[in-house]
Protein backbone atom coordinates (compact mmCIF):
# COMPACT_ATOMS: atom_id res chain seq x y z
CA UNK A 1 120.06 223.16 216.17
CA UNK A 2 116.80 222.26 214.46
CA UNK A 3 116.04 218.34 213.56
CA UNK A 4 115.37 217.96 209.80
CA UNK A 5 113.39 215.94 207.57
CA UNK A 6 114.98 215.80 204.33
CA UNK A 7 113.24 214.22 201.35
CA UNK A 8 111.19 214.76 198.03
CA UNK A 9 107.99 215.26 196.51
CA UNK A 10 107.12 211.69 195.84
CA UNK A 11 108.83 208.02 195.74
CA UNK A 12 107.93 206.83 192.17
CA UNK A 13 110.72 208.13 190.37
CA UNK A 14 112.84 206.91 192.70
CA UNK A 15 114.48 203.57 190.76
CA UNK A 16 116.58 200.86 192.24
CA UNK A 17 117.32 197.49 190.76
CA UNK A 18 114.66 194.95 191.92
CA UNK A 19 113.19 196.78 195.09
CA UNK A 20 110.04 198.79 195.46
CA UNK A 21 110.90 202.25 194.83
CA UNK A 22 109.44 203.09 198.23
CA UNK A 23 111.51 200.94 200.12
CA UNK A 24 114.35 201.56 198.23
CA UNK A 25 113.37 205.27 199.09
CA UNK A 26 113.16 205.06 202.68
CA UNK A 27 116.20 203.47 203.45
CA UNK A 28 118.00 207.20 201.80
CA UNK A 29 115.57 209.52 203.02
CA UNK A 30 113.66 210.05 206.41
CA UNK A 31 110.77 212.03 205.04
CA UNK A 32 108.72 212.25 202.04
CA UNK A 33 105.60 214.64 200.87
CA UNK A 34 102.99 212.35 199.28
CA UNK A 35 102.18 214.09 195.75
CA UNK A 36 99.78 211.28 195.12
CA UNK A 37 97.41 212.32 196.95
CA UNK A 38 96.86 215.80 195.18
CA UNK A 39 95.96 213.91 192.12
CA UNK A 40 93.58 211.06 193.19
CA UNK A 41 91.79 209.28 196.24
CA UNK A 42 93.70 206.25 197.01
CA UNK A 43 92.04 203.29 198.56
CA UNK A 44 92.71 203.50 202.48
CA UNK A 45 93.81 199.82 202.00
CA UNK A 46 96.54 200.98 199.38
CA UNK A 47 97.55 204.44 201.65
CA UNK A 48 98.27 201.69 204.51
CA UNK A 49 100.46 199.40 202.26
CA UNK A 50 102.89 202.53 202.27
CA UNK A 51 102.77 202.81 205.77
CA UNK A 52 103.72 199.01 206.46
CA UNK A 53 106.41 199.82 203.63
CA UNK A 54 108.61 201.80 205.81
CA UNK A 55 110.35 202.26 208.68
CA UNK A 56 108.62 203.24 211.86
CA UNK A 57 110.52 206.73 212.65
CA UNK A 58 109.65 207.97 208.84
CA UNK A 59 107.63 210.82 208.44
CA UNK A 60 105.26 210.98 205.67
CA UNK A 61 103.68 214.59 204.45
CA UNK A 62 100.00 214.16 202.82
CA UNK A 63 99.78 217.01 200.22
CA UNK A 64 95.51 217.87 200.20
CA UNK A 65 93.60 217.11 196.86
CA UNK A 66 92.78 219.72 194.14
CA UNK A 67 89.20 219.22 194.62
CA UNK A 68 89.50 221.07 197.70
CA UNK A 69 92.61 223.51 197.63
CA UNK A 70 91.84 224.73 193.70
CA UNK A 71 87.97 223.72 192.68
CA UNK A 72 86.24 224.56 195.81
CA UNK A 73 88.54 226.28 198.58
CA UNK A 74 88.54 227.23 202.13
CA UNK A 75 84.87 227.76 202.71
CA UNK A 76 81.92 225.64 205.14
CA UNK A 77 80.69 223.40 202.86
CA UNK A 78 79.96 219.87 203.16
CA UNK A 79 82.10 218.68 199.98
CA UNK A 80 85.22 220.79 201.68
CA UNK A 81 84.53 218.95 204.87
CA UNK A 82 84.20 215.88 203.40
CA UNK A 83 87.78 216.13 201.27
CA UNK A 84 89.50 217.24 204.14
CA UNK A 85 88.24 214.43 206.87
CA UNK A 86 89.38 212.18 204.07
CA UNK A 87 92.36 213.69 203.97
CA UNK A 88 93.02 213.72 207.51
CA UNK A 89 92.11 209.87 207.55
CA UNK A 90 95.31 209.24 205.03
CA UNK A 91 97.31 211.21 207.54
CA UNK A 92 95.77 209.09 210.31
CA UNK A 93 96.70 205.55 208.79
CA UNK A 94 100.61 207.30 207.58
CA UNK A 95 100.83 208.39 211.19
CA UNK A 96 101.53 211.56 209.03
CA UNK A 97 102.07 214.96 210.96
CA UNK A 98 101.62 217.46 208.33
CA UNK A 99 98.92 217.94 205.52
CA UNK A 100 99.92 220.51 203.01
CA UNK A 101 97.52 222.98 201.60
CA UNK A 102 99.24 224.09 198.27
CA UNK A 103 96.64 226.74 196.58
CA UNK A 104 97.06 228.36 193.19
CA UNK A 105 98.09 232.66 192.28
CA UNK A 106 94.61 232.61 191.02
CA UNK A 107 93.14 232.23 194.85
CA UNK A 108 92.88 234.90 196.42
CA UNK A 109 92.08 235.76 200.38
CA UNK A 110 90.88 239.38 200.63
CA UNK A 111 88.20 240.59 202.91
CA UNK A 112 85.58 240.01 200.82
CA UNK A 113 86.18 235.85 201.47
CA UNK A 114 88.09 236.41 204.84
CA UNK A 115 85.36 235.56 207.22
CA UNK A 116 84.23 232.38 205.36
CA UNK A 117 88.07 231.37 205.03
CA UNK A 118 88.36 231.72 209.14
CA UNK A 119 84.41 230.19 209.45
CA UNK A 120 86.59 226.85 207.68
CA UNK A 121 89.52 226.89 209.62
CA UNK A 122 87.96 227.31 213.19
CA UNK A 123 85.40 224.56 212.50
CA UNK A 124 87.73 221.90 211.44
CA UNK A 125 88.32 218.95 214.29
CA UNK A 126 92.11 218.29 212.86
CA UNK A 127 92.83 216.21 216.21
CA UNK A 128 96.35 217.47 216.53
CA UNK A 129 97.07 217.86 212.80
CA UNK A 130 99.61 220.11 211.70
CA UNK A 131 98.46 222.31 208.32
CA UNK A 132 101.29 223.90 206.08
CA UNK A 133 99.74 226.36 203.73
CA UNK A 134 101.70 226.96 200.27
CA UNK A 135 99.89 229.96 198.78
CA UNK A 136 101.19 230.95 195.62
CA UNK A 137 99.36 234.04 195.16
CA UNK A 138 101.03 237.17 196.55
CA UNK A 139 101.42 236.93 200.31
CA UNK A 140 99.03 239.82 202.21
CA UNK A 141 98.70 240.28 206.20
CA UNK A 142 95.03 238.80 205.61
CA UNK A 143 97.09 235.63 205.01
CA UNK A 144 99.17 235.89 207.83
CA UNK A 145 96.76 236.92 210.10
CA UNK A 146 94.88 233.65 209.31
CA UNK A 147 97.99 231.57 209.54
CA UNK A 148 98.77 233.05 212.72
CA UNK A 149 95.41 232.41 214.32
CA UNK A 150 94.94 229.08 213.74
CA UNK A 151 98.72 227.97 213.83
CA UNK A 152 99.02 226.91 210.25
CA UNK A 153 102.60 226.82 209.28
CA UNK A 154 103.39 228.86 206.20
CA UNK A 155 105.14 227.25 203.64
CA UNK A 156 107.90 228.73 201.37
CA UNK A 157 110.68 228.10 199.13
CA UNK A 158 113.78 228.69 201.30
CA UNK A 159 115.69 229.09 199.02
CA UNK A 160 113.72 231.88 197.38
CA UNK A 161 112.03 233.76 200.44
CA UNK A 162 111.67 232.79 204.34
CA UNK A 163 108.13 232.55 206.12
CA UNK A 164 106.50 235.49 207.36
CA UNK A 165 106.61 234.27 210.50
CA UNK A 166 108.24 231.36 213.13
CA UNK A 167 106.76 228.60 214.39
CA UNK A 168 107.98 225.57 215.87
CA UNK A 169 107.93 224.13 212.09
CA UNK A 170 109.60 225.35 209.37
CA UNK A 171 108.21 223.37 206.10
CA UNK A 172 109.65 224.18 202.64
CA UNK A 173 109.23 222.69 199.49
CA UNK A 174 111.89 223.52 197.05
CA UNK A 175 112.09 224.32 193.20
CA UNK A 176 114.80 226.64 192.76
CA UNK A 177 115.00 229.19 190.02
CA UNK A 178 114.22 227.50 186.95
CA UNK A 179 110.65 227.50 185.16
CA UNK A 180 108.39 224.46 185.03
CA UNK A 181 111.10 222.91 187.95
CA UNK A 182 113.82 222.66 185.82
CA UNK A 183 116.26 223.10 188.11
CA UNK A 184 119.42 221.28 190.14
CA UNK A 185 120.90 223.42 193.12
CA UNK A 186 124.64 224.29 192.84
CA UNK A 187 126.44 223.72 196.38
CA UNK A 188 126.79 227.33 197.45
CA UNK A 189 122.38 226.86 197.12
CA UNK A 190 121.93 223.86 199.14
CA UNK A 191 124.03 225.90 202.01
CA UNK A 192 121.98 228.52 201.59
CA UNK A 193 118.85 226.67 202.56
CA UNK A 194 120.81 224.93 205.35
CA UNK A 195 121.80 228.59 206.55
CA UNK A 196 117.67 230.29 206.17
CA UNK A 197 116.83 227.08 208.07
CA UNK A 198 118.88 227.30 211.20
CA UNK A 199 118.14 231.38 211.38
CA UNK A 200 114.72 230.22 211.97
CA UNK A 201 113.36 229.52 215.32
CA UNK A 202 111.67 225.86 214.47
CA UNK A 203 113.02 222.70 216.20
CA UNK A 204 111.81 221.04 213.01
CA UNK A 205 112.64 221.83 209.84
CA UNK A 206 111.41 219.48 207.15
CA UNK A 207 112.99 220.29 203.48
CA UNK A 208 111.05 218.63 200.39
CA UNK A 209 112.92 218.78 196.92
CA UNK A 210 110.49 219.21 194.01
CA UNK A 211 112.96 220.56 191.15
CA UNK A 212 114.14 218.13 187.86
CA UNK A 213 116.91 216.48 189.78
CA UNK A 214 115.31 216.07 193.15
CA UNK A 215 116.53 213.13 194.19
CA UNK A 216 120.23 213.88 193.98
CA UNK A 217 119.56 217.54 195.66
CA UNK A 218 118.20 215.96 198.50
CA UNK A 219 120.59 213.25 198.69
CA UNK A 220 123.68 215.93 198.90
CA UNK A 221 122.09 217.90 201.07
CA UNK A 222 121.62 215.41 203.23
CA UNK A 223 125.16 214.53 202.92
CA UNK A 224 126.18 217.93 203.32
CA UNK A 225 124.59 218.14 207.07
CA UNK A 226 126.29 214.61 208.16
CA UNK A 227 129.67 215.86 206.75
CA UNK A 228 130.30 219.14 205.80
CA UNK A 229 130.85 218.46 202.47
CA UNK A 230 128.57 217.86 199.05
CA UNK A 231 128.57 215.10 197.07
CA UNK A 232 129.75 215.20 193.09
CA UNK A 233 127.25 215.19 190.67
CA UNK A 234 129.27 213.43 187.94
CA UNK A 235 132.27 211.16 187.98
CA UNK A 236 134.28 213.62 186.30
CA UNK A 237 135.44 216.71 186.68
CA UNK A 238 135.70 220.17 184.38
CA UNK A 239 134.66 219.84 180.73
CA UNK A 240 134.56 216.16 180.86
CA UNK A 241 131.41 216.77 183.72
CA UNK A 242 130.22 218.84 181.29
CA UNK A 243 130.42 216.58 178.48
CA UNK A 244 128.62 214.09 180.70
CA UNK A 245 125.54 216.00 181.55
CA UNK A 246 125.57 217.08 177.82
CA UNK A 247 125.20 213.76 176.56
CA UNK A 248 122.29 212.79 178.86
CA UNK A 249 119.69 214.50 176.21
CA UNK A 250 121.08 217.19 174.09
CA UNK A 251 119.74 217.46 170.12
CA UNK A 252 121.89 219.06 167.13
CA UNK A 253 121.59 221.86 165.33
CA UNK A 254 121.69 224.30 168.78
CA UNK A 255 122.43 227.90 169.01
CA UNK A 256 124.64 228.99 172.01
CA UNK A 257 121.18 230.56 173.50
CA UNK A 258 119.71 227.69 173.25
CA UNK A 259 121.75 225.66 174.97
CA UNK A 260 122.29 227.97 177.68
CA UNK A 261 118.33 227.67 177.72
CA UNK A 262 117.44 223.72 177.37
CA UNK A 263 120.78 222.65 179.80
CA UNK A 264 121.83 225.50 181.89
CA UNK A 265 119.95 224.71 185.08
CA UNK A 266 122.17 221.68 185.27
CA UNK A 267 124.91 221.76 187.96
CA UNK A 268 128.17 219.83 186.91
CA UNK A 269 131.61 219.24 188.99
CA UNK A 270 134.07 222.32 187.78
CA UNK A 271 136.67 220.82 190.11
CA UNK A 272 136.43 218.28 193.00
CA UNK A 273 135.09 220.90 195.65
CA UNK A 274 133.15 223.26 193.19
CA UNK A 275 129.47 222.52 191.72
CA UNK A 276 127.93 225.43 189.57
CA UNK A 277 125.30 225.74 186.91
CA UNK A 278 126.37 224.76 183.36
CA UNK A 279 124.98 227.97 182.17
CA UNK A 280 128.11 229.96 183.36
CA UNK A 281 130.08 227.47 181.86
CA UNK A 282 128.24 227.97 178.42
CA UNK A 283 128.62 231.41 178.60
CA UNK A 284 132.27 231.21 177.75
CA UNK A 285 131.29 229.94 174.04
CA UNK A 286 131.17 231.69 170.87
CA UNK A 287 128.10 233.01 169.50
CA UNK A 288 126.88 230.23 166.69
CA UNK A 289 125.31 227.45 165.89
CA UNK A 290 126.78 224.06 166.59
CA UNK A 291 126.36 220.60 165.04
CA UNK A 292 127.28 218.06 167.77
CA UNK A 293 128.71 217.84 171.21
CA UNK A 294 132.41 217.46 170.29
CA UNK A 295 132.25 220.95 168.93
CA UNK A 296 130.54 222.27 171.59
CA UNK A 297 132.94 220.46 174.15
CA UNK A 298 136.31 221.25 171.64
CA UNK A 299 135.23 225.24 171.89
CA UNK A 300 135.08 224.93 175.76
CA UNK A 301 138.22 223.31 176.00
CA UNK A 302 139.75 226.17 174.19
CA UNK A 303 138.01 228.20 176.20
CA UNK A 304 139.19 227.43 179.25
């Protein structure tokens, strides 16, 4: 059975009464994928602050800057050098493993660019760096082929598609189904992942949440591997869960589509054992419009 590193993209939304969020973090989690990084340089001093945060056995990711994964790409030049030897620095000081090289549908490796993308890769001193490519345009065997070569692990969502290929690393950041990562994983999900993870070969595999409801995804799948069993989402079960996760932000007047739209990617407790999405449970109302949550929750009662 493979170890795994279960966490999230990021520690800031991560709130706990009077404790740093990263502390409060690492005493849930083993493993999180720095997100900051992508966005800005921090100071080395600042990158080793977050080191000295934690405990010694967690395992930090270091996701590479924009500059170099969507501006200027995989080619010999000295600005990509020079964003990527910073980068490798931050994973340096984290005592980080794994930098992840997340680039866009719009970039494309072909043979046209092939040669210059390998002339990159072969010339890098990485100094026993691990690189975990994300490529979100279509995968080709160009791709792979690369990969392959130069032992970069290919990243995927698991619970969309596995990697083309083993390694001794499997590395998955997950979203889900929903668009712009609006989305919460129901329970028969999460064991799905757990199940694509163990088929694999990898004595590693390190799962980082990304969706709307991260936090709690990863904390019941976590739970799920120590016990067997998934944590509730709500205190409550059957319409009153879904009355609670209605409440949270709903707005009146709302058309049955749209709720099943703006709230269906939620996940609420149908009985003690059962998480699903709410948009099967919306499916069972009439076709109207509807002026507050009591009607909405008195036509699901009836419902049901």
């Amino acid at each position: 059975m493979p170890d795994f590193l279960i966490g999230t993209g990021g520690w800031a939304y991560f709130k706990v009464p009077n404790k740093p969020s990263l502390k409060a973090y690492s005493e849930l989690f083993n493993f999180v994928e720095v997100n900051n990084t992508f966005y800005h340089y921090p100071t080395f001093q600042t990158v080793r602050r977050w080191r000295e945060t934690v405990p010694n056995d967690f395992t930090f990711s270091v996701r590479c800057h924009q500059d170099l994964t969507h501006n200027i790409g995989f080619i010999p030049s000295s600005q990509a050098y020079e964003i990527f030897y910073q980068m490798r620095k931050y994973c340096n000081i984290l005592n980080s493993p794994y930098l992840v090289l997340e680039t866009p549908a719009t970039y494309l490796i072909n043979k046209k660019n092939e040669k210059e993308t390998r002339d990159f890769f072969s010339s890098l001193s990485i100094n026993g760096l691990r690189l975990v490519w994300e490529t979100r345009a279509p995968i080709t065997q160009t791709v792979v082929g690369i990969m392959e070569d130069f032992g970069i692990i290919h990243c995927v969502d698991l619970s969309k598609q596995k990697p083309s290929f083993d390694l001794d690393v499997t590395y998955s950041r997950l979203f889900g189904k929903g668009q712009h990562n609006l989305y919460q994983f129901n329970d028969y999900e999460l064991a799905e992942i757990d199940r694509k993870a163990q088929d694999t070969d990898s004595k590693t595999v390190i799962l980082s949440y990304h969706g709307a409801r991260m936090h709690s995804d990863a904390a019941r799948f976590k739970h799920y591997k120590g016990t067997g069993n998934f944590l509730s989402v709500t205190a409550y079960t059957g319409i009153d869960s879904v009355k609670a996760v209605l409440s949270e932000d709903i707005t009146f007047p709302i058309s049955k589509a749209e709720l099943k739209a703006k709230q269906g990617w939620k996940v609420v407790d149908l009985t003690p054992d059962r998480r699903v999405h709410l948009s099967g449970v919306l499916a069972n109302l009439p076709e109207k419009s509807y002026s507050s949550l009591d009607e909405v929750i008195k036509e699901l009662r009836a419902a049901f």
